[in-house]
Protein backbone atom coordinates (compact mmCIF):
# COMPACT_ATOMS: atom_id res chain seq x y z
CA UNK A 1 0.00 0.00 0.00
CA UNK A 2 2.82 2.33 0.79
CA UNK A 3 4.01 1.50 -2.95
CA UNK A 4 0.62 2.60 -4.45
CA UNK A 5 0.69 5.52 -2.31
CA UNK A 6 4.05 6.56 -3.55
CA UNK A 7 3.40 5.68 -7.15
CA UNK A 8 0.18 7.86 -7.40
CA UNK A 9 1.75 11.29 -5.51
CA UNK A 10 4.27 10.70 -8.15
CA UNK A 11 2.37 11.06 -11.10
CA UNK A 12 2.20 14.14 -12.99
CA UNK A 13 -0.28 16.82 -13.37
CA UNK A 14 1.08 17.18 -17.00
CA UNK A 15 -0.37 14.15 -18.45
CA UNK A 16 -3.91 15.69 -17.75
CA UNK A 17 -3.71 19.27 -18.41
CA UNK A 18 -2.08 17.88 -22.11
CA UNK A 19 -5.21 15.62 -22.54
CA UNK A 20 -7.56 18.34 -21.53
CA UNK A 21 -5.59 20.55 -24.04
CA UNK A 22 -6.12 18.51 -26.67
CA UNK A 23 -9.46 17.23 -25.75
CA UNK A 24 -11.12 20.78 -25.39
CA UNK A 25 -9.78 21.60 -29.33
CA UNK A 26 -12.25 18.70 -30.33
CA UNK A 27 -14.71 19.91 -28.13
CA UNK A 28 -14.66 23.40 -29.78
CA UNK A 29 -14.44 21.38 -33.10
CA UNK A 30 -17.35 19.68 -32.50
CA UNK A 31 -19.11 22.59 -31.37
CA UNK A 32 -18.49 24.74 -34.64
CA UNK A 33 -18.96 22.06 -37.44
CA UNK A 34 -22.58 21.34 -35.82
CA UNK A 35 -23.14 24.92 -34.74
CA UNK A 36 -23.64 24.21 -31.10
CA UNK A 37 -24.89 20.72 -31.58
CA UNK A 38 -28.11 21.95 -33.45
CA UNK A 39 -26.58 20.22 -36.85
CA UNK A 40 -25.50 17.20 -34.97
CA UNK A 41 -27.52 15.02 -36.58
CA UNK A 42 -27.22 15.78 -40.09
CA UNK A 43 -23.40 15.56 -39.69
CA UNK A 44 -23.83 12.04 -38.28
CA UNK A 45 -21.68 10.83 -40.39
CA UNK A 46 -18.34 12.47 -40.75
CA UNK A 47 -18.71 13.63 -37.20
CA UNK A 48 -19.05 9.97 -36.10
CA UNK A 49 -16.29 8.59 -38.52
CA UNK A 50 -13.50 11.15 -37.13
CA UNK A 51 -12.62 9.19 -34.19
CA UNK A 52 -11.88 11.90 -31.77
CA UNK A 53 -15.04 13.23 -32.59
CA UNK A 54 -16.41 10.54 -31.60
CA UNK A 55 -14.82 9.96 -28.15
CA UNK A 56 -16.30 13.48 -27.56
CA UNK A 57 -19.68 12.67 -29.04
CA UNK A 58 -19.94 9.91 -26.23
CA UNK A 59 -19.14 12.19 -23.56
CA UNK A 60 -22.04 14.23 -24.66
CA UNK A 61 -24.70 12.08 -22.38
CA UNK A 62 -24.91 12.14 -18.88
CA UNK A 63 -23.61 9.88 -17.69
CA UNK A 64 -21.00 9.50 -20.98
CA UNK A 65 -21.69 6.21 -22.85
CA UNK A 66 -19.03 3.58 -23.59
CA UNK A 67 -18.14 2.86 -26.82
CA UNK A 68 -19.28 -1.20 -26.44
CA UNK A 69 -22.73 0.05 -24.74
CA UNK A 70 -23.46 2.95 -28.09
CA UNK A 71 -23.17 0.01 -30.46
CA UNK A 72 -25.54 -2.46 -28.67
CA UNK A 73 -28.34 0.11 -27.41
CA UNK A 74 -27.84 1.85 -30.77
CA UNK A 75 -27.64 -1.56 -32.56
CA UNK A 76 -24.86 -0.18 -34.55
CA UNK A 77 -21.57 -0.11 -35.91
CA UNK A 78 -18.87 2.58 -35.09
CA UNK A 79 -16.38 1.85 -37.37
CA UNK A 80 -15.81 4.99 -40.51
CA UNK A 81 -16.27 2.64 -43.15
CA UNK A 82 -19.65 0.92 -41.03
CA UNK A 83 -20.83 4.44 -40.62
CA UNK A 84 -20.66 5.95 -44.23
CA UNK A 85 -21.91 2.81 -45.84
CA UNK A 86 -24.88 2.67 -43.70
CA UNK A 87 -26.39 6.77 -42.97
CA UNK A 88 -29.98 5.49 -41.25
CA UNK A 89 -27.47 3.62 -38.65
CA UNK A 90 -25.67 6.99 -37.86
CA UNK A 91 -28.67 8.48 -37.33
CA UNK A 92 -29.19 5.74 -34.83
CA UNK A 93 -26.43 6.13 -33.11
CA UNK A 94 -27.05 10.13 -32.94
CA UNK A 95 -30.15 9.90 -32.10
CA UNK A 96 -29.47 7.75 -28.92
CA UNK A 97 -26.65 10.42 -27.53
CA UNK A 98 -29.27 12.80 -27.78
CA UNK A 99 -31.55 10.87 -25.73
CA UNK A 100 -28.97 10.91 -23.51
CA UNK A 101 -27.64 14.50 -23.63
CA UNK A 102 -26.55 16.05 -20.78
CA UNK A 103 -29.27 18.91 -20.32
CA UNK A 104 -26.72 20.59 -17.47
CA UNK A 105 -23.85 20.98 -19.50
CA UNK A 106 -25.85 21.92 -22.80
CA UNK A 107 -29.23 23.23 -21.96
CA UNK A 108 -30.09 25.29 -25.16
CA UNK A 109 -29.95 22.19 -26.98
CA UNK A 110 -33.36 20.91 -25.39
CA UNK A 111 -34.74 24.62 -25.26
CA UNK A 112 -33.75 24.88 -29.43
CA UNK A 113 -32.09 27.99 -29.03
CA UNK A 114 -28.21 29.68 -29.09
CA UNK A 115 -25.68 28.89 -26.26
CA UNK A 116 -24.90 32.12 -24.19
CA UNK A 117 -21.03 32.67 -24.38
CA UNK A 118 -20.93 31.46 -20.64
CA UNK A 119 -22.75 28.40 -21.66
CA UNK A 120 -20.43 27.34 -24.26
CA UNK A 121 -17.57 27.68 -22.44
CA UNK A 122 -18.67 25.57 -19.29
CA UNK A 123 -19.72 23.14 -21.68
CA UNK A 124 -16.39 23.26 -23.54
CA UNK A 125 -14.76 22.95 -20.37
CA UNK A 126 -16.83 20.45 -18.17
CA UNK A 127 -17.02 17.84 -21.06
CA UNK A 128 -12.63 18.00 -21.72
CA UNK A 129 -12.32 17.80 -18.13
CA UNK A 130 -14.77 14.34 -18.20
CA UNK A 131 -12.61 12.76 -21.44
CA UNK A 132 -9.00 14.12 -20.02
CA UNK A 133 -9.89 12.37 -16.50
CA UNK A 134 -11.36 9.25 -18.40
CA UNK A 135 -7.90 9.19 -20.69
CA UNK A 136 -5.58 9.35 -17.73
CA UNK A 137 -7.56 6.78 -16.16
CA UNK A 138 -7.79 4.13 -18.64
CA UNK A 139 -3.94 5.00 -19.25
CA UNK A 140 -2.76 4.27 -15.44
CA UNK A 141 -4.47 1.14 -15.47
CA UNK A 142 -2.82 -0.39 -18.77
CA UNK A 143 0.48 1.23 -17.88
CA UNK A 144 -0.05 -0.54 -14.72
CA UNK A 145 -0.80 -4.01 -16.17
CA UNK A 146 1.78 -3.59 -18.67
CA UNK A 147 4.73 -2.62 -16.70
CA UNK A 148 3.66 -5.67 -14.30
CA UNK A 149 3.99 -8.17 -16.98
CA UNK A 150 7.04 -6.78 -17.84
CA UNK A 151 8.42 -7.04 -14.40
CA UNK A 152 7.61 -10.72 -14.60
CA UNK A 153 8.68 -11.46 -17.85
CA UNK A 154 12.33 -9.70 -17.10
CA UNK A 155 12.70 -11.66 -13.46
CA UNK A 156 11.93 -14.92 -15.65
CA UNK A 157 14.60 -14.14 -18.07
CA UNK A 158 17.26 -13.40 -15.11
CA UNK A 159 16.12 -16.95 -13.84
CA UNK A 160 17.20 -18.72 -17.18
CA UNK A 161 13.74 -18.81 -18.86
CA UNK A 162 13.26 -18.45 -22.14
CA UNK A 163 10.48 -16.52 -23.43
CA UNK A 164 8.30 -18.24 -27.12
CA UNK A 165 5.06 -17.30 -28.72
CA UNK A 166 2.12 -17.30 -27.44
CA UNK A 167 -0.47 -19.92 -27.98
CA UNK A 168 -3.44 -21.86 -27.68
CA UNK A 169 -3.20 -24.00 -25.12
CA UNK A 170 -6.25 -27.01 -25.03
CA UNK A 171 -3.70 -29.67 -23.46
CA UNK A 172 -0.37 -29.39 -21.13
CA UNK A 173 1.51 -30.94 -24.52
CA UNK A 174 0.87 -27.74 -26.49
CA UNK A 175 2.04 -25.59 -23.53
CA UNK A 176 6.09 -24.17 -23.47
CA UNK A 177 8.81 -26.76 -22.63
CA UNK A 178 10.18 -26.91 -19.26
CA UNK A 179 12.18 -23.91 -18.79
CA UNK A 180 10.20 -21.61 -21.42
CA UNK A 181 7.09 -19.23 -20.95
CA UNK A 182 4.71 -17.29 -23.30
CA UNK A 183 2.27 -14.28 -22.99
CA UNK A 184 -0.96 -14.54 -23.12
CA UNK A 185 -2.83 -16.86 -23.95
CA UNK A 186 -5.78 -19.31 -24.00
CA UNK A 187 -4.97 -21.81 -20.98
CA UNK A 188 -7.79 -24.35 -21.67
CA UNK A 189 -10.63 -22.52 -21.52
CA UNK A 190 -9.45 -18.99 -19.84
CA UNK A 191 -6.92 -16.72 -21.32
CA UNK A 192 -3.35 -16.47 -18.49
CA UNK A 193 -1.96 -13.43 -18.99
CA UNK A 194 1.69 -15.35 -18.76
CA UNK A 195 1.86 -19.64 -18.90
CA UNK A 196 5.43 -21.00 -17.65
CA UNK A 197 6.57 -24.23 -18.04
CA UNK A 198 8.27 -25.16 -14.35
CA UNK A 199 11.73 -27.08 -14.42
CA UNK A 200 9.22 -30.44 -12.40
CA UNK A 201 7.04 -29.99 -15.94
CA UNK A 202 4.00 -28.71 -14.78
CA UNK A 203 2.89 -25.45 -15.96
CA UNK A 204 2.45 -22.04 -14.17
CA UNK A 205 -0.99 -20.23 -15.61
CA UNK A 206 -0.18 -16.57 -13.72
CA UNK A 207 -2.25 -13.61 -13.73
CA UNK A 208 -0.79 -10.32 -13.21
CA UNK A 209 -3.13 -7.68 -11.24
CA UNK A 210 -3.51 -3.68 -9.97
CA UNK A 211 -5.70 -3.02 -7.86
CA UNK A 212 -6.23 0.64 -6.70
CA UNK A 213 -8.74 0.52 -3.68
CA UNK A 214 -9.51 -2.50 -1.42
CA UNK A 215 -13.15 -2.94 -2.71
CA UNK A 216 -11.41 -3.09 -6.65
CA UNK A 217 -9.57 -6.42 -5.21
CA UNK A 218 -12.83 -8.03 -4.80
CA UNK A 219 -13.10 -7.50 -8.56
CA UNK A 220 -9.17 -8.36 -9.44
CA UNK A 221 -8.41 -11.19 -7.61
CA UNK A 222 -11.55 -13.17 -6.04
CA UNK A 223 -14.14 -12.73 -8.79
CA UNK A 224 -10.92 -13.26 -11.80
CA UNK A 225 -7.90 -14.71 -11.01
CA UNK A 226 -9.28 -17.27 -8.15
CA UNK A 227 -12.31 -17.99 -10.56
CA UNK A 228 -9.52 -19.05 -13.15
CA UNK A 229 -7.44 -20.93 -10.62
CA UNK A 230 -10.81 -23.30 -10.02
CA UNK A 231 -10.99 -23.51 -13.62
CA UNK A 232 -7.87 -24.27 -14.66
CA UNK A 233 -7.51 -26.78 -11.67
CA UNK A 234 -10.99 -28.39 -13.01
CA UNK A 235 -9.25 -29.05 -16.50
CA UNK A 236 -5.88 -29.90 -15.69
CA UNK A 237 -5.91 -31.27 -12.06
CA UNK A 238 -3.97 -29.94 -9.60
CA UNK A 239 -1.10 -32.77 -10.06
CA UNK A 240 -0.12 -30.73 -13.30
CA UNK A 241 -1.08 -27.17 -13.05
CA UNK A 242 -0.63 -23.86 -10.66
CA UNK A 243 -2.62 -21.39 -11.09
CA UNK A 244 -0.93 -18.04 -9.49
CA UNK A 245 -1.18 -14.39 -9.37
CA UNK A 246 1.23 -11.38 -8.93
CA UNK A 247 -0.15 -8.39 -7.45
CA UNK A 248 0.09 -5.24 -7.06
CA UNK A 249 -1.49 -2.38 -4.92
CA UNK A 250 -4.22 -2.33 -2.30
CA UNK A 251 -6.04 -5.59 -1.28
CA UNK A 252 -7.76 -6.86 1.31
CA UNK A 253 -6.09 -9.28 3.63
CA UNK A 254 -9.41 -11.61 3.98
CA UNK A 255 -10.01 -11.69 0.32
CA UNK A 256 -5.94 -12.45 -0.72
CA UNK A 257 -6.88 -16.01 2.31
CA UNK A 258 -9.95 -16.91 0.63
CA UNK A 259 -8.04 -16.38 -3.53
CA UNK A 260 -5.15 -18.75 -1.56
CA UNK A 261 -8.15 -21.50 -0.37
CA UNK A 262 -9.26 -21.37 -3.70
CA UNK A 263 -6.10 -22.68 -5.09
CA UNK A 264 -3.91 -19.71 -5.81
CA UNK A 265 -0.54 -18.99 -5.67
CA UNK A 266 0.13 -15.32 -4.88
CA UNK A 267 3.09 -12.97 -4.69
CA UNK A 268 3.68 -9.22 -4.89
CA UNK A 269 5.51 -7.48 -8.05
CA UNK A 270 7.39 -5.44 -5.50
CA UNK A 271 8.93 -8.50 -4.46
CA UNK A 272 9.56 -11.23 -7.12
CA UNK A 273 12.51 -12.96 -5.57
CA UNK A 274 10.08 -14.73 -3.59
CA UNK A 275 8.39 -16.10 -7.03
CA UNK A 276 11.74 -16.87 -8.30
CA UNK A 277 13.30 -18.62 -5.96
CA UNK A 278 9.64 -20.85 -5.59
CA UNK A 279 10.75 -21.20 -8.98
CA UNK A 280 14.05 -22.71 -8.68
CA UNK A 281 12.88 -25.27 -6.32
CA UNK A 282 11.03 -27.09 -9.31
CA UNK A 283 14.22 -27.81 -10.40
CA UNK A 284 14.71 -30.24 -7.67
């Protein structure tokens, strides 16, 4: 916890105030090739197939929509070539976000009339403040899971592994040889985010998780990684498989016990000696 703490004071400001830069251009974009939304809809189309018009366009509701949740409640397609082929489905897809809008942040759309100057510029404002937050977000977290891997990967490779390409894994045959591992990958039925081959032959399924608040570890580890571990244990038997997880950040103590009755291996990317030199005693 002291990690996370450390790692999150140390992130800069910057990386926000340069998303909000750039996200409040497309908001003003948006605003004066539709002239303040009123031509929204019969712009559907190269509005929707200029994908940071898009982002914004989604952060128009209240509360913004997702990209996967437009195309099934809009029963459409988001991609440029989708939209222009099809102009009835952008229309669709406008039409919803309208439904939707946000009637704090733009309230002369529903009363048909011209923004006051004021207006605009909360609206300008509030809505690259929502995407800018959203983009840092999504960023930490996949930064986060990224450098993890990493860490795991490079800590196998000091150990002697070597690392191959991924695969498809339906039996232990098709998994990496004894002292080899792979990225992810489909381990039976469930994708491991890394699958090592131990130096005793049976193979390591490991998923790497961040979790930033003790409730999120619910999420991360009990309801994910420990549903895999029963899984994979299911289809493999525990004779030949461990399923195992490295974490980082905050989790709760009672929830990493009942991951560990469940049937999974845990240790801490802060710390992966301890995972190494578990490791090395395969070899024996």
């Amino acid at each position: 916890m002291e990690l996370f703490r450390e790692q999150r004071m140390a992130e800069p400001l910057e990386d926000y105030l340069q998303h909000f830069q750039e996200v409040r251009s497309t908001v003003e974009k948006l605003l004066d090739e539709t002239v303040d939304l009123s031509r929204l809809p019969t712009r559907a189309v190269p509005i929707l197939s200029d994908r940071s018009l898009q982002e914004v366009v989604r952060y128009l509701a209240g509360p913004p929509i997702s990209a996967d949740d437009l195309r099934v409640v809009a029963d459409a397609k988001l991609s440029p070539s989708a939209l222009w082929a099809d102009n009835q489905m952008a229309q669709r897809v406008i039409e919803t976000i309208l439904l939707g809008l946000d009637r704090q942040r733009f309230p002369w759309v529903s009363e048909d009339r011209a923004p006051t100057d004021t207006e605009k510029a909360v609206a300008i404002m509030s809505t690259a403040a929502l995407v800018a937050a959203r983009r840092v977000m999504t960023a930490r977290a996949n930064e986060s899971k990224t450098e993890q891997e990493q860490k795991v990967k490079d800590a196998l490779k000091a150990a002697g592994f070597l690392e191959v390409a991924p695969r498809e894994i339906s039996t232990l045959h098709s998994a990496p040889a004894a002292g080899e591992y792979c990225g992810e990958s489909l381990f039976g039925t469930r994708k491991a985010d890394i699958v090592i081959r131990l130096w005793d032959h049976r193979v390591m399924a490991l998923e790497c998780k961040v979790s930033n608040s003790s409730t999120n570890s619910v999420k991360r580890l009990n309801n994910d990684a420990a549903v895999k571990a029963g899984v994979w244990i299911g289809e493999f038997g525990t004779a030949q498989t461990v399923p195992a997880a490295v974490l980082a950040g905050v989790f709760k103590r009672h929830n990493l016990e009942q991951a560990q009755e469940r049937g999974l291996a845990i240790w801490w990317s802060h710390d992966l000696n301890q995972m190494v030199t578990w490791i090395e005693q395969t070899r024996h």
